[in-house]
Protein backbone atom coordinates (compact mmCIF):
# COMPACT_ATOMS: atom_id res chain seq x y z
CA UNK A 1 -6.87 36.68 50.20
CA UNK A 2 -4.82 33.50 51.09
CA UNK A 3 -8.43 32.01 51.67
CA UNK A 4 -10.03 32.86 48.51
CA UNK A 5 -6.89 31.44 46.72
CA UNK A 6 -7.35 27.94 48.61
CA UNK A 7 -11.28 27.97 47.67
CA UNK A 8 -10.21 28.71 43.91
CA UNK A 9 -7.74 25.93 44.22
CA UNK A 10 -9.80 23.26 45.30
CA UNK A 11 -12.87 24.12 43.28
CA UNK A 12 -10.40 23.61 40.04
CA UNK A 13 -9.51 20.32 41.72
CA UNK A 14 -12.95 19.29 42.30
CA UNK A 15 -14.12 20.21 38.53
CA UNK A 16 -11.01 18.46 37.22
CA UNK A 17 -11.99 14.98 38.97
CA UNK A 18 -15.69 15.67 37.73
CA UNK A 19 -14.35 16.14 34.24
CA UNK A 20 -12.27 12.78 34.68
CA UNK A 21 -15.24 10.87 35.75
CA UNK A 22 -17.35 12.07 33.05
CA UNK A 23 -14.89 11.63 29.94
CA UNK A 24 -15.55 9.19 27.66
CA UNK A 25 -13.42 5.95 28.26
CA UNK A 26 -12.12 3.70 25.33
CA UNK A 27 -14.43 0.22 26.38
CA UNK A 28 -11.73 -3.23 26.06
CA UNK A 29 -15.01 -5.04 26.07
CA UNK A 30 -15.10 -4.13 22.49
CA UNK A 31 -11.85 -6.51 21.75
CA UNK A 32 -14.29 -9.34 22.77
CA UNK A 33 -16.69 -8.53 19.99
CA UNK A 34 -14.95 -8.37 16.88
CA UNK A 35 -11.72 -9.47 14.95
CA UNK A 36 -11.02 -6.15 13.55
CA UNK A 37 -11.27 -2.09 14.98
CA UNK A 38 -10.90 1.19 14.67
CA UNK A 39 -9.01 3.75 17.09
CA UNK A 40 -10.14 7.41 16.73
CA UNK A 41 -9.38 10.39 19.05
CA UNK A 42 -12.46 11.72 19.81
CA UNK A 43 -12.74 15.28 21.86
CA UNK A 44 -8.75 14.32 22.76
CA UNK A 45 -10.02 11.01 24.28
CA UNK A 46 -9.12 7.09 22.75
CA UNK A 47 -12.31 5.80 21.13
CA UNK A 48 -12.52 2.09 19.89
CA UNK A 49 -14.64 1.23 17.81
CA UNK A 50 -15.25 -2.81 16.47
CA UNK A 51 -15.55 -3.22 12.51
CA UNK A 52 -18.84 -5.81 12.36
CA UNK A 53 -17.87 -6.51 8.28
CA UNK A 54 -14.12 -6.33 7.94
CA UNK A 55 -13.33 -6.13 3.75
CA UNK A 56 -12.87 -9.40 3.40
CA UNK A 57 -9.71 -9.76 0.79
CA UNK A 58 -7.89 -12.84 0.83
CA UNK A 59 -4.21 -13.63 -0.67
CA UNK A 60 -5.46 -15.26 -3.68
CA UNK A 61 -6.41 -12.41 -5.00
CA UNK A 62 -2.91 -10.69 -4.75
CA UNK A 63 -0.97 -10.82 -7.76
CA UNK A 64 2.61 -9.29 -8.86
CA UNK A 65 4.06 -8.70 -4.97
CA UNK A 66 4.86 -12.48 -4.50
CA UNK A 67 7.98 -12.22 -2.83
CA UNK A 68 6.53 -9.23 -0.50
CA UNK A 69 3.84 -11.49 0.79
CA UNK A 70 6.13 -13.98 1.64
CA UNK A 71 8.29 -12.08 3.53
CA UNK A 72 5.07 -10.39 5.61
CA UNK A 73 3.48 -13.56 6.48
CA UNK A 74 6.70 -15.05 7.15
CA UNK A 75 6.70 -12.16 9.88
CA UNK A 76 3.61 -12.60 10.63
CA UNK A 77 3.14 -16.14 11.37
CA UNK A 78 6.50 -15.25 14.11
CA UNK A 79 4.51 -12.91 15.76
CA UNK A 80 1.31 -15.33 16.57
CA UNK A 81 3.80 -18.08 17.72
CA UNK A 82 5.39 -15.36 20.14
CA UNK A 83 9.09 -15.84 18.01
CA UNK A 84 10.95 -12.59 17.54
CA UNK A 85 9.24 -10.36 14.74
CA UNK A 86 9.38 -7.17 13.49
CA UNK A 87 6.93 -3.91 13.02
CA UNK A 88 6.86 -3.71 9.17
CA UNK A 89 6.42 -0.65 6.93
CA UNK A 90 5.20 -1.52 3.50
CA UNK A 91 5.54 1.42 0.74
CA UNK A 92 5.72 1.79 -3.24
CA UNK A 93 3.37 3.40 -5.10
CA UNK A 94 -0.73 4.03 -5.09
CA UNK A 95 -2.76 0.70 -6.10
CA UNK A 96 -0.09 -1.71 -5.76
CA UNK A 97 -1.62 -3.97 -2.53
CA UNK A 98 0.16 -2.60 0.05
CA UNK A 99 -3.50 -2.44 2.00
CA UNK A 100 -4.62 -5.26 0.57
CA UNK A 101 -2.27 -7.07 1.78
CA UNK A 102 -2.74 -5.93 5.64
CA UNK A 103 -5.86 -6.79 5.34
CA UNK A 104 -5.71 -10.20 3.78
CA UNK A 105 -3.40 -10.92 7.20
CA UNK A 106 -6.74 -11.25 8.99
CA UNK A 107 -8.84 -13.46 6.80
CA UNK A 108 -5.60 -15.47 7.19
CA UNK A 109 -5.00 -15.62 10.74
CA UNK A 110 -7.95 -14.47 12.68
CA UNK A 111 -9.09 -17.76 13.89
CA UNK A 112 -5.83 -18.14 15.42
CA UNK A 113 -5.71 -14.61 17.70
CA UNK A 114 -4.50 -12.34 15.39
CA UNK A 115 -6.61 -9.16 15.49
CA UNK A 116 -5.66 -5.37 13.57
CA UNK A 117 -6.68 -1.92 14.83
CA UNK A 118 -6.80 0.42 12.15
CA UNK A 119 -5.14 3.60 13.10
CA UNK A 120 -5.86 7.28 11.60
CA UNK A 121 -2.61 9.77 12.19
CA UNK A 122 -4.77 11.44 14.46
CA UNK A 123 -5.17 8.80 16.73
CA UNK A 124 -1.70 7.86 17.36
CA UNK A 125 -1.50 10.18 20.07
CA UNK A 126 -3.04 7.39 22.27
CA UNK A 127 -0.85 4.71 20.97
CA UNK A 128 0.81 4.86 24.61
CA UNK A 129 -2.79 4.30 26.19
CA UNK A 130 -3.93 1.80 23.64
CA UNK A 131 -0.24 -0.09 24.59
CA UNK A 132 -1.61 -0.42 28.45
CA UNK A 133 -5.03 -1.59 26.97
CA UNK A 134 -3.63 -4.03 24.80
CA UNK A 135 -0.54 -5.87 26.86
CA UNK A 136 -2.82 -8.17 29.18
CA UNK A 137 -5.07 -9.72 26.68
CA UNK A 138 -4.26 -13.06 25.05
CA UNK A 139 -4.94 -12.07 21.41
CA UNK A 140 -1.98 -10.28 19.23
CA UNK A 141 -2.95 -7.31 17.72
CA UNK A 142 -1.33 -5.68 14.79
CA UNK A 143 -1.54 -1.47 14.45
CA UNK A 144 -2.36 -0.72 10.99
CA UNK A 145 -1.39 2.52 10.14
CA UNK A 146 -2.72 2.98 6.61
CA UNK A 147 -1.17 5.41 3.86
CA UNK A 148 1.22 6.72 6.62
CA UNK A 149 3.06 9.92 6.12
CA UNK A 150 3.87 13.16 7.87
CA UNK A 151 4.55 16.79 6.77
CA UNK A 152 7.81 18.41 7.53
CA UNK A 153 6.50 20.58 10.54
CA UNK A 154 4.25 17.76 11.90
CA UNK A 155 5.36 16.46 15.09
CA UNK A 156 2.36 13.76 15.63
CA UNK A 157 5.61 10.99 13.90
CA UNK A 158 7.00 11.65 17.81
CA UNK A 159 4.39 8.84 19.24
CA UNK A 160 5.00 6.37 16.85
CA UNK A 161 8.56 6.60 16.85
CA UNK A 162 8.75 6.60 20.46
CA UNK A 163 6.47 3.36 20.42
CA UNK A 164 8.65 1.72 17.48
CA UNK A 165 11.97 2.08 19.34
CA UNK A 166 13.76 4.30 22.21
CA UNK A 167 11.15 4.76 24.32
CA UNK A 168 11.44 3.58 28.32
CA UNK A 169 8.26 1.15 28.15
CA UNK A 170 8.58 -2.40 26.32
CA UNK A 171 6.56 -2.92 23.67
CA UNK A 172 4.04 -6.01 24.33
CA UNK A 173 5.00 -8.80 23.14
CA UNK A 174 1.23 -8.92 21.70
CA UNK A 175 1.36 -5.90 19.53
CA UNK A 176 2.92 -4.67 16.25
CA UNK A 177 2.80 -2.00 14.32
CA UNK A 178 2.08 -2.44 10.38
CA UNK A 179 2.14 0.89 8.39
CA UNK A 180 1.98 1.40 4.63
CA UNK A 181 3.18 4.54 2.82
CA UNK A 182 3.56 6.25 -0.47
CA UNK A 183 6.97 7.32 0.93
CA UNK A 184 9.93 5.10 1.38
CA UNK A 185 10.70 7.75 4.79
CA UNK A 186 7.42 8.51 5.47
CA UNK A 187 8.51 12.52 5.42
CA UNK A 188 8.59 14.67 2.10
CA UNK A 189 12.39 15.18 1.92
CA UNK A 190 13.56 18.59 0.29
CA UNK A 191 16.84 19.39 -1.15
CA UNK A 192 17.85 21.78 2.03
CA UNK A 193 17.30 18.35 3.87
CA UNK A 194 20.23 16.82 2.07
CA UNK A 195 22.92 19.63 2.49
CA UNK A 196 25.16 19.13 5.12
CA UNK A 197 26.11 21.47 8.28
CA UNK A 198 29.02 22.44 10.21
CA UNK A 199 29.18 21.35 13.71
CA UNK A 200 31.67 22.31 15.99
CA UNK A 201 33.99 22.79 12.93
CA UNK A 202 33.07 19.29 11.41
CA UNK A 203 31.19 18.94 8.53
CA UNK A 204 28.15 17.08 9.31
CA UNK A 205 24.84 15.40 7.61
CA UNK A 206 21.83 17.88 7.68
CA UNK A 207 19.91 16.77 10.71
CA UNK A 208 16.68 16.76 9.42
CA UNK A 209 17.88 14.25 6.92
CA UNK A 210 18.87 12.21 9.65
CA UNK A 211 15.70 12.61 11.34
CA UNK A 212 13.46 11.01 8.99
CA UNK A 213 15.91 8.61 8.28
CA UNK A 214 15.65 7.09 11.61
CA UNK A 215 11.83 7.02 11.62
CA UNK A 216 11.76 4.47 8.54
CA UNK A 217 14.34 2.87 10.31
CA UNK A 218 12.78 1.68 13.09
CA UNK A 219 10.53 -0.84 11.08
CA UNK A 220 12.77 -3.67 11.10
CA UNK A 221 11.00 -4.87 8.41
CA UNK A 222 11.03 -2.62 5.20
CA UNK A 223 9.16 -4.00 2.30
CA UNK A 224 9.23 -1.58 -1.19
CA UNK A 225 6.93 -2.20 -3.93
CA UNK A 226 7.49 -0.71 -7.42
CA UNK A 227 5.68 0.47 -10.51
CA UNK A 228 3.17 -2.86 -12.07
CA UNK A 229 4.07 -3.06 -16.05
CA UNK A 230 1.75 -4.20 -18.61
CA UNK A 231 1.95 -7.63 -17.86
CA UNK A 232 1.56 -7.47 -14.12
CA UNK A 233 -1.08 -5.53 -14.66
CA UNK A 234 -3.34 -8.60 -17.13
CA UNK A 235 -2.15 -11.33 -15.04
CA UNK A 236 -4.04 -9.43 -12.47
CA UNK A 237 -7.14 -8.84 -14.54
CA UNK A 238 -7.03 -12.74 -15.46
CA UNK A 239 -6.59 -14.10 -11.99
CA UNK A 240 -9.67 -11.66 -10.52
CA UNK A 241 -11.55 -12.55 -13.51
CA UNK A 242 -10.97 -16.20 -13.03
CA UNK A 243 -11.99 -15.51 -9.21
CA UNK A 244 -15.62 -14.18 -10.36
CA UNK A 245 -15.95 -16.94 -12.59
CA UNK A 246 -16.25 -14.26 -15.86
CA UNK A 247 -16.30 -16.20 -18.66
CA UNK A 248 -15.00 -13.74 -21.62
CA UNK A 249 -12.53 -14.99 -24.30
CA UNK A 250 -8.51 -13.88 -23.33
CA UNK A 251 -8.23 -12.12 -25.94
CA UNK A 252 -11.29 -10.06 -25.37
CA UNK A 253 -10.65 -9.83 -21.66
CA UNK A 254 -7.10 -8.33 -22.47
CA UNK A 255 -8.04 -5.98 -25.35
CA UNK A 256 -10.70 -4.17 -22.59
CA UNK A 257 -8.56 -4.16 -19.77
CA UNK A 258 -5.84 -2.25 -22.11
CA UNK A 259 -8.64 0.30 -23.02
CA UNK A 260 -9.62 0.70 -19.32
CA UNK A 261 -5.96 1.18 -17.99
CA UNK A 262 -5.44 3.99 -21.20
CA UNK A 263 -8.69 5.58 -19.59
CA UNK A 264 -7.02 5.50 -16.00
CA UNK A 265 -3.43 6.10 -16.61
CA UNK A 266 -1.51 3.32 -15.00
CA UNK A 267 -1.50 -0.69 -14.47
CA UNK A 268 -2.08 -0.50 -11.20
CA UNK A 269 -3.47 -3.90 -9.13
CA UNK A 270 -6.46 -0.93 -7.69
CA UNK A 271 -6.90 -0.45 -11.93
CA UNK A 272 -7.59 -4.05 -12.93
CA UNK A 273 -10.16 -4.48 -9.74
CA UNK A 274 -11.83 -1.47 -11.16
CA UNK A 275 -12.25 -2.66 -14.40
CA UNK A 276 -13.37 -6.26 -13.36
CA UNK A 277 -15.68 -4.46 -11.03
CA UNK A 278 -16.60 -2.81 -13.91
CA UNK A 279 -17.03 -5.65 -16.49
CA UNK A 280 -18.58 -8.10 -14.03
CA UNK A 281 -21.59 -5.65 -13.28
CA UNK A 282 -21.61 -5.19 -16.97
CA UNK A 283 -22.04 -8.65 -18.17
CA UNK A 284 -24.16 -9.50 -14.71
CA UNK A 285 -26.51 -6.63 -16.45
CA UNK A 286 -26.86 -8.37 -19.60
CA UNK A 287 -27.00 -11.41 -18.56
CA UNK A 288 -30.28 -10.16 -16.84
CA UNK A 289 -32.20 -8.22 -19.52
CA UNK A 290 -31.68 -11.37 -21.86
CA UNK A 291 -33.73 -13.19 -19.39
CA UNK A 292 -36.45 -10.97 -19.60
């Protein structure tokens, strides 16, 4: 019997090390191909992938979150020198730049190293793998967890935080993390969160307030961006207007952006490059069946 149980042992051994052999392996050639990536967790294994046309916004065409864009390539520019930095959670509400701005980081700096790995929730389960990938290259790479957030009974927030702060590994010096989220503490907070406990007699804080307190916390570098007003919103509309080169009287250009935001419900910065989307194609159109 004792026999049979060795033979069962080392046939699971063998088929283990076959599986290992045959999985999938995330390639680090790919950082030598592109500026810009994606990490996805595919079959429970770290997949890169390169991004070969990278949306290509640039700061100029960021309006109403000045002082936020200061302060992130402030950080930024820290970070490719190798000066003390900080991981950096933007949040405020939908269609305010938070993205945008991210992204505008590598049209910006890519020449000089910088690099950003877009990373799905999903995949942040490898973020301790990607770490090991990352820390002997020369180029700095920023983590870009978009639209970031995490339902009270999801536990996936335990890799990040562990990578953010507390856990026994360094961070490399040649990797940040850059998240943006609808929610200033990433985690829906009830009111049950907020009510305190007793503890050993003591009246305490609830712990799961505490909890997702400390996640937000760990960005070192919190940047809120509120609600656009009406004239946020058509300085927007006239600076991406000026950037296509649409030539439309102010007036005119105002009175249609007003219509479009009534249509859409808000003066959002994702509401004006809709409309100027919108109106560009438009007048490109007519400009074209005048020819004919």
């Amino acid at each position: 019997m004792d026999d049979v149980l060795d033979e069962i042992r080392q046939l699971r051994l063998a088929l283990t090390r076959i599986a290992d052999a045959l999985a999938p392996r995330a390639d680090a050639e790919v950082f030598d191909r592109h500026r810009s990536f994606r990490a996805l967790s595919g079959g429970g294994w770290l997949v890169i992938k390169g991004i070969a046309s990278p949306d290509p916004v640039r700061f100029r065409e960021l309006k109403g979150i000045d002082d936020i864009l200061i302060s992130l390539r402030q950080n930024t520019e820290q970070f490719i020198q190798g000066l003390p930095c900080n991981n950096v959670l933007l949040y405020g509400p939908r269609g305010t730049g938070k993205s945008s701005a991210i992204k505008a980081l590598l049209s910006e700096y890519g020449r000089r190293g910088l690099r950003i790995i877009e990373m799905p929730k999903g995949s942040l389960v490898h973020l301790a793998e990607l770490q090991e990938m990352l820390s002997p290259r020369k180029e700095m790479y920023i983590l870009f967890c978009d639209d970031l957030s995490f339902d009270a009974d999801d536990e996936s927030y335990i890799s990040i935080k562990t990578v953010l702060e507390g856990g026994l590994g360094a961070r490399p010096q040649n990797m940040l993390i850059y998240a943006t989220s609808n929610r200033r503490h990433l985690m829906p907070e009830r009111f049950e969160d907020n009510l305190p406990v007793f503890s050993e007699g003591e009246l305490q804080p609830g712990e799961t307030l505490e909890e997702k307190m400390s996640l937000s916390d760990r960005f070192g570098l919190r940047l809120g961006i509120g609600h656009f007003d009406k004239e946020t919103y058509l300085a927007i509309v006239s600076n991406y207007a000026q950037i296509r080169g649409i030539r439309l009287a102010e007036e005119e250009l105002q009175a249609r952006a007003m219509q479009w935001s009534v249509s859409h419900g808000n003066f959002s910065g994702r509401t004006a490059r809709q409309f100027i989307d919108d109106l560009d194609g438009r007048l490109k159109t007519d400009k074209k069946r005048k020819k004919k």
